[in-house]
C-alpha atoms as a PDB file:
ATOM      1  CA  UNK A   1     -86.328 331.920 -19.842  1.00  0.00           C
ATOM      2  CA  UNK A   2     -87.136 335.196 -20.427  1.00  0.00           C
ATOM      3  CA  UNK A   3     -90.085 335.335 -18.260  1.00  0.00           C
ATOM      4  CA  UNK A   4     -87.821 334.063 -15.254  1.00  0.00           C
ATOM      5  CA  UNK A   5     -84.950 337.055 -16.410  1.00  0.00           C
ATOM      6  CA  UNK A   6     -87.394 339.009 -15.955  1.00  0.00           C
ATOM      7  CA  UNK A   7     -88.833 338.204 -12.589  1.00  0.00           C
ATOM      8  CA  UNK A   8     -85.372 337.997 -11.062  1.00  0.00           C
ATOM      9  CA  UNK A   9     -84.884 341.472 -12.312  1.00  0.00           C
ATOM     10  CA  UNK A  10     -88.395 342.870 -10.311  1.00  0.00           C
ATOM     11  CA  UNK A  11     -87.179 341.267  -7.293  1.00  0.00           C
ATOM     12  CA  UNK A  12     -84.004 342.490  -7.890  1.00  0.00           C
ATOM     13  CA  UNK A  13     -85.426 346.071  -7.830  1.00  0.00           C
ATOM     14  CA  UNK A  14     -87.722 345.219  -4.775  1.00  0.00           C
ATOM     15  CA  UNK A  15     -84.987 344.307  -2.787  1.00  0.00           C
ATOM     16  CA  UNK A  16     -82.715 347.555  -3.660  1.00  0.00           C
ATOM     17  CA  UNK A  17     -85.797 349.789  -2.623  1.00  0.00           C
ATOM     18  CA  UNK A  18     -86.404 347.692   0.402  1.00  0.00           C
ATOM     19  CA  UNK A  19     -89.878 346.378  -0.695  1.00  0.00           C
ATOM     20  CA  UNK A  20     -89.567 342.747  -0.013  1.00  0.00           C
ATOM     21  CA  UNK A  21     -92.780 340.870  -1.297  1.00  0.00           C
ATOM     22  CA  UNK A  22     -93.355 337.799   0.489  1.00  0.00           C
ATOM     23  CA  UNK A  23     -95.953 336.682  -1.569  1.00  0.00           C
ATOM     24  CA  UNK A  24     -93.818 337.395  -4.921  1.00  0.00           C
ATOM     25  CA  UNK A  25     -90.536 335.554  -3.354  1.00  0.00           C
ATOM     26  CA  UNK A  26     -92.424 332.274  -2.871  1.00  0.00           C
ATOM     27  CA  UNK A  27     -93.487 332.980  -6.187  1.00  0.00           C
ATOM     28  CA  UNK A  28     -89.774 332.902  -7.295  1.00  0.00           C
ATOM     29  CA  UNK A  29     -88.975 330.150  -5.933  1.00  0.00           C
ATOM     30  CA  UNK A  30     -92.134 328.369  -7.134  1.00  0.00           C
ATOM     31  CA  UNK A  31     -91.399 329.424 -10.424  1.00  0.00           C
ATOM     32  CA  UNK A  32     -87.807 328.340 -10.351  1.00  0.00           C
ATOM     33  CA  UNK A  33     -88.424 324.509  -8.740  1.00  0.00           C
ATOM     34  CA  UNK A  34     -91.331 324.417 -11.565  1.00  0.00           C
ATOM     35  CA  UNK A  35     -88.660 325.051 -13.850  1.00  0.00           C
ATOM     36  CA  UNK A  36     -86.083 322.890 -12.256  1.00  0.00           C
ATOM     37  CA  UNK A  37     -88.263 320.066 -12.751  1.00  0.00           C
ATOM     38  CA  UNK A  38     -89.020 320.391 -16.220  1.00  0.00           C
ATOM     39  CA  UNK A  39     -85.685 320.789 -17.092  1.00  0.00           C
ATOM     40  CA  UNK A  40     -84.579 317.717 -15.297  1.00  0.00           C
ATOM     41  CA  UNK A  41     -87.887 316.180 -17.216  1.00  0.00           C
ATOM     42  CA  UNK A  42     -86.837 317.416 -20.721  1.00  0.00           C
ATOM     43  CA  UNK A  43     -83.190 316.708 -20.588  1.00  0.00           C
ATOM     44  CA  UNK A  44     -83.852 313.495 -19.237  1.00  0.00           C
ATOM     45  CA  UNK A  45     -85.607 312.752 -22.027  1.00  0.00           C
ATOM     46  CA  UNK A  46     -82.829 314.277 -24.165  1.00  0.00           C
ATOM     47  CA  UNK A  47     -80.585 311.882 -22.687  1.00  0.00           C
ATOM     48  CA  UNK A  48     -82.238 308.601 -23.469  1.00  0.00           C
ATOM     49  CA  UNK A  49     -82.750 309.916 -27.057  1.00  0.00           C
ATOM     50  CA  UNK A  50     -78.841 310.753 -27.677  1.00  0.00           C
ATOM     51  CA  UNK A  51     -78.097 306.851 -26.436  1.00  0.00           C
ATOM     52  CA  UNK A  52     -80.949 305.649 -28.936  1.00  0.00           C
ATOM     53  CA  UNK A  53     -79.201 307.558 -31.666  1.00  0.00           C
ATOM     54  CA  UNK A  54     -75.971 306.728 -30.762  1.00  0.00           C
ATOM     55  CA  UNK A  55     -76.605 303.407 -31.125  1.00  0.00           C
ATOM     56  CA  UNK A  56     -75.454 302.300 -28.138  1.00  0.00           C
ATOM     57  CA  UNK A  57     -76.082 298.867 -26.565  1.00  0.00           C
ATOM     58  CA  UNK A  58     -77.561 297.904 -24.230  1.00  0.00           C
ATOM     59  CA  UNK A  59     -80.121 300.335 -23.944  1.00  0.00           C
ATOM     60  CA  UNK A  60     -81.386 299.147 -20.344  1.00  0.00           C
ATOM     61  CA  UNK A  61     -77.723 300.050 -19.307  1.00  0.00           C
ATOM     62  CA  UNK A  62     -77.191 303.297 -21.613  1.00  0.00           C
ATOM     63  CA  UNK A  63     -80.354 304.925 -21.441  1.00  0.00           C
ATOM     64  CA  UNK A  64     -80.594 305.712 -17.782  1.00  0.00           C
ATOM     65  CA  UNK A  65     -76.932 306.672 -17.858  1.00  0.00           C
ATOM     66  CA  UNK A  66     -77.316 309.217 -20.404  1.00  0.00           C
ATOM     67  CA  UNK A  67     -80.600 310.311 -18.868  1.00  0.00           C
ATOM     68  CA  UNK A  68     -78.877 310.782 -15.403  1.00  0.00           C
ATOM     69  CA  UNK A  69     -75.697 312.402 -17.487  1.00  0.00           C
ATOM     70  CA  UNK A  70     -78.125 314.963 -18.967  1.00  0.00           C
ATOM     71  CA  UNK A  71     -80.473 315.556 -16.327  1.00  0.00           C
ATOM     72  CA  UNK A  72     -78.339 315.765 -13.602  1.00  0.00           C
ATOM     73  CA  UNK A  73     -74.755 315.899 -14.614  1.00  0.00           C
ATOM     74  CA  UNK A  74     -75.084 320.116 -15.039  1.00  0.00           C
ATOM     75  CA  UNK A  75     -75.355 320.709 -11.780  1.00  0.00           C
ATOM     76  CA  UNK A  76     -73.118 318.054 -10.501  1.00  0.00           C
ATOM     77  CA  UNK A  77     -70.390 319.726 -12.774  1.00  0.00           C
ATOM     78  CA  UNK A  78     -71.674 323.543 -11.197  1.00  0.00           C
ATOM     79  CA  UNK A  79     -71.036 322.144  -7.766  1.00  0.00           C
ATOM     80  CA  UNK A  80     -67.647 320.770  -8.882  1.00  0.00           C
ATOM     81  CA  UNK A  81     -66.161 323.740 -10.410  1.00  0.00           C
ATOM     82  CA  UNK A  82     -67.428 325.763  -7.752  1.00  0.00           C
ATOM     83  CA  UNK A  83     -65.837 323.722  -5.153  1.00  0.00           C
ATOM     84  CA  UNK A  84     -69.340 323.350  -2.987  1.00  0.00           C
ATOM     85  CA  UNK A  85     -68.750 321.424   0.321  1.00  0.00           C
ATOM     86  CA  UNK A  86     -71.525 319.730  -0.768  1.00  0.00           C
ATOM     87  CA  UNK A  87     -73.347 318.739  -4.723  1.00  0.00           C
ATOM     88  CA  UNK A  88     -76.662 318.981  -3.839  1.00  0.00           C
ATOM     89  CA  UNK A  89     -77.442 316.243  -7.139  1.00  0.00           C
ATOM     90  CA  UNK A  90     -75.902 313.604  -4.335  1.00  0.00           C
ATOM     91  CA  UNK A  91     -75.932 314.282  -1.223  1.00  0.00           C
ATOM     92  CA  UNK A  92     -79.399 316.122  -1.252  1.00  0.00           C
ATOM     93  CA  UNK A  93     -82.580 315.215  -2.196  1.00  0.00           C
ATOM     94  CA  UNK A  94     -83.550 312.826  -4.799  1.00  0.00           C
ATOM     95  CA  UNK A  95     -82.463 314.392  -7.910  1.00  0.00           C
ATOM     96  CA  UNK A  96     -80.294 311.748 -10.282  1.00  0.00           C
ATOM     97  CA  UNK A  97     -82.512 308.851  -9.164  1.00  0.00           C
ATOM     98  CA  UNK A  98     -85.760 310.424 -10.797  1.00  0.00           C
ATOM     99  CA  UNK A  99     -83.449 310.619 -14.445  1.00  0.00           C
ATOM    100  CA  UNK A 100     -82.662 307.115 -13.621  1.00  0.00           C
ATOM    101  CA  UNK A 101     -86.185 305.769 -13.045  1.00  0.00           C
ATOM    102  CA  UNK A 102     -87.774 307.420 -15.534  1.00  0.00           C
ATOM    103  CA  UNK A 103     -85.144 307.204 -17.934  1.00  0.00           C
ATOM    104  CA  UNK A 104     -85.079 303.231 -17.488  1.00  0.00           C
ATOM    105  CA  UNK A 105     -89.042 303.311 -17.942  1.00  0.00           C
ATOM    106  CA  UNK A 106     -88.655 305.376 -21.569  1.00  0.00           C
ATOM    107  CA  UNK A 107     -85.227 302.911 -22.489  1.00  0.00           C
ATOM    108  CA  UNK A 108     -87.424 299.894 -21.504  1.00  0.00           C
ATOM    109  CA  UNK A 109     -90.502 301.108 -23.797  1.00  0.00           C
ATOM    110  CA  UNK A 110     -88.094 301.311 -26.776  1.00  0.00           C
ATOM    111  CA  UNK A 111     -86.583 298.494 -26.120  1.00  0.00           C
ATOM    112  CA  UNK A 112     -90.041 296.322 -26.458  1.00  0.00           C
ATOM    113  CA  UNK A 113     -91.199 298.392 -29.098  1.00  0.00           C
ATOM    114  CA  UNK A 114     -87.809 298.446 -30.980  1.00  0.00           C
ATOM    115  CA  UNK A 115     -89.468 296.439 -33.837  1.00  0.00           C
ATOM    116  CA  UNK A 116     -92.799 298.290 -34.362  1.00  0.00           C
ATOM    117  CA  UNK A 117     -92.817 301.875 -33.600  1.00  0.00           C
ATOM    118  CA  UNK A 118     -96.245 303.683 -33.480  1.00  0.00           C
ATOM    119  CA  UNK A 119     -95.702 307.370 -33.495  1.00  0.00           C
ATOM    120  CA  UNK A 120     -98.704 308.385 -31.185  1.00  0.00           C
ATOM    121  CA  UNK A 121     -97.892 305.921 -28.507  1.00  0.00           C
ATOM    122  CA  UNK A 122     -94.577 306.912 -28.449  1.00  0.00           C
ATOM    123  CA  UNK A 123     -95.582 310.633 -28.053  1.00  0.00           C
ATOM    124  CA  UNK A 124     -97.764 309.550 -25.310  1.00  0.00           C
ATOM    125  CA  UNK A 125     -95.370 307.575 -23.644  1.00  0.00           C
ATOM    126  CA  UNK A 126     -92.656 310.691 -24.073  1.00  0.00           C
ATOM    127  CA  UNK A 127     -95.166 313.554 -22.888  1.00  0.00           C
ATOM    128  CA  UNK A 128     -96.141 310.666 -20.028  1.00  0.00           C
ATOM    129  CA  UNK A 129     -92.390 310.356 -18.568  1.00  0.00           C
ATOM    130  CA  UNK A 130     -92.162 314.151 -18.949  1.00  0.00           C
ATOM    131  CA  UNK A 131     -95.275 313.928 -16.602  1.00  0.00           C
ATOM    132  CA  UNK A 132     -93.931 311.556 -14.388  1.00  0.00           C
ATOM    133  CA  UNK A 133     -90.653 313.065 -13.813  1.00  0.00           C
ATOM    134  CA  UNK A 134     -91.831 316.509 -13.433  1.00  0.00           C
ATOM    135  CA  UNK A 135     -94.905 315.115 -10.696  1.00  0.00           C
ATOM    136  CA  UNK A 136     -91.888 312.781  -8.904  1.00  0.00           C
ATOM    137  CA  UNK A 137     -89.758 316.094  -8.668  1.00  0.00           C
ATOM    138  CA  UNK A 138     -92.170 318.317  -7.106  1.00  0.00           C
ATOM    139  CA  UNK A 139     -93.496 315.656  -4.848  1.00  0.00           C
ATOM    140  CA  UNK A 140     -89.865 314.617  -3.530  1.00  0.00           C
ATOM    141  CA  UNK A 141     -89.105 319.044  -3.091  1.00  0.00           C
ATOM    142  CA  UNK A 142     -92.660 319.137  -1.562  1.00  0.00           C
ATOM    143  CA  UNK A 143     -92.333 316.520   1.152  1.00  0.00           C
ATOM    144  CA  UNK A 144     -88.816 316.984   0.958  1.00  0.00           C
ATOM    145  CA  UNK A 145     -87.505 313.162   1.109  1.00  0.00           C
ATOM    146  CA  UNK A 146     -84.017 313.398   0.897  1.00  0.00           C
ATOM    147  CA  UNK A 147     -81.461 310.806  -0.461  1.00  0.00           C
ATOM    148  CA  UNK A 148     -80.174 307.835   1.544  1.00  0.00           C
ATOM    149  CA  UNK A 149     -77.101 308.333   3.264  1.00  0.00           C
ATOM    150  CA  UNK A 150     -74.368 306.139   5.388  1.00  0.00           C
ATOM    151  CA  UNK A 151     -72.073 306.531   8.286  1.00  0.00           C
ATOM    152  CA  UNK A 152     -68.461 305.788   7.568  1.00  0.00           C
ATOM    153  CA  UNK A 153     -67.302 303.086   9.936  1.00  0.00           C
ATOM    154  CA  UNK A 154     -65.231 306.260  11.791  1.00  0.00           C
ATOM    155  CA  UNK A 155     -68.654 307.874  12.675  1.00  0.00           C
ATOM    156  CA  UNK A 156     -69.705 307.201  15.802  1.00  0.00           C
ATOM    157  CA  UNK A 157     -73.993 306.939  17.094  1.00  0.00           C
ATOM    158  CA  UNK A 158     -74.009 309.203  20.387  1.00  0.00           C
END
């Protein structure tokens, strides 16, 4: 966090004194999707871990939910309260789904190995959807795939 403060401050004084780096803004904006991702990664994570300790059941059903909730639901609720024409978590590219799919992977794993933890698999398996999710992110920004959409019955194919 801090390094990212303060990059957005040097390219905040770049841009008052009319030196706009090219090279430094795709930096940014690597920098920030790198850290999108992780964050969706981490909290994803998060959120399969509060429905474990909450008990809740089923897992299957819970643990994707709170994945998606944690991963995703932030900016959902930014583009809510802002009033945004548009939340980019749902009607842009594939954002939520990755929290789903990878939180359904980690629920499932607990799930089978509900009765015999090992702690170093289930590190691996952890650090391995943290992988996952971060890899699926930057592969759906870098070929940008965007999210399935439908016509409402009013719209009309010129």
């Amino acid at each position: 966090m801090l390094c990212g403060f303060v990059f957005v401050k040097i390219n905040e004084l770049c841009v008052r004194n009319k030196k706009e780096n090219k090279f430094f803004k795709k930096f940014l904006d690597v920098l920030l999707l790198c850290s999108d991702a992780l964050g969706l990664a981490a909290f994803m994570v998060t959120g399969v871990v509060v429905a474990l300790v909450a008990r809740v059941d089923p897992l299957w059903l819970w643990g994707p939910f709170f994945a998606f909730v944690t991963g995703a639901g932030g900016g959902i609720l930014r583009d809510l309260l802002i009033k945004a024409k548009d939340v980019e978590a749902i009607n842009g590219g594939i954002y939520g789904e990755i929290a789903i799919l990878w939180g359904s992977i980690l629920s499932f794993y607990l799930i089978q190995t509900a009765t015999d933890i090992n702690p170093k698999q289930l590190q691996f398996v952890v650090i391995s959807v943290i992988i996952g999710a971060f890899i699926t992110r930057m592969t759906v920004y870098m070929f940008n795939i965007q999210n399935i959409t439908f016509r409402s019955k009013n719209e009309h194919v010129n």
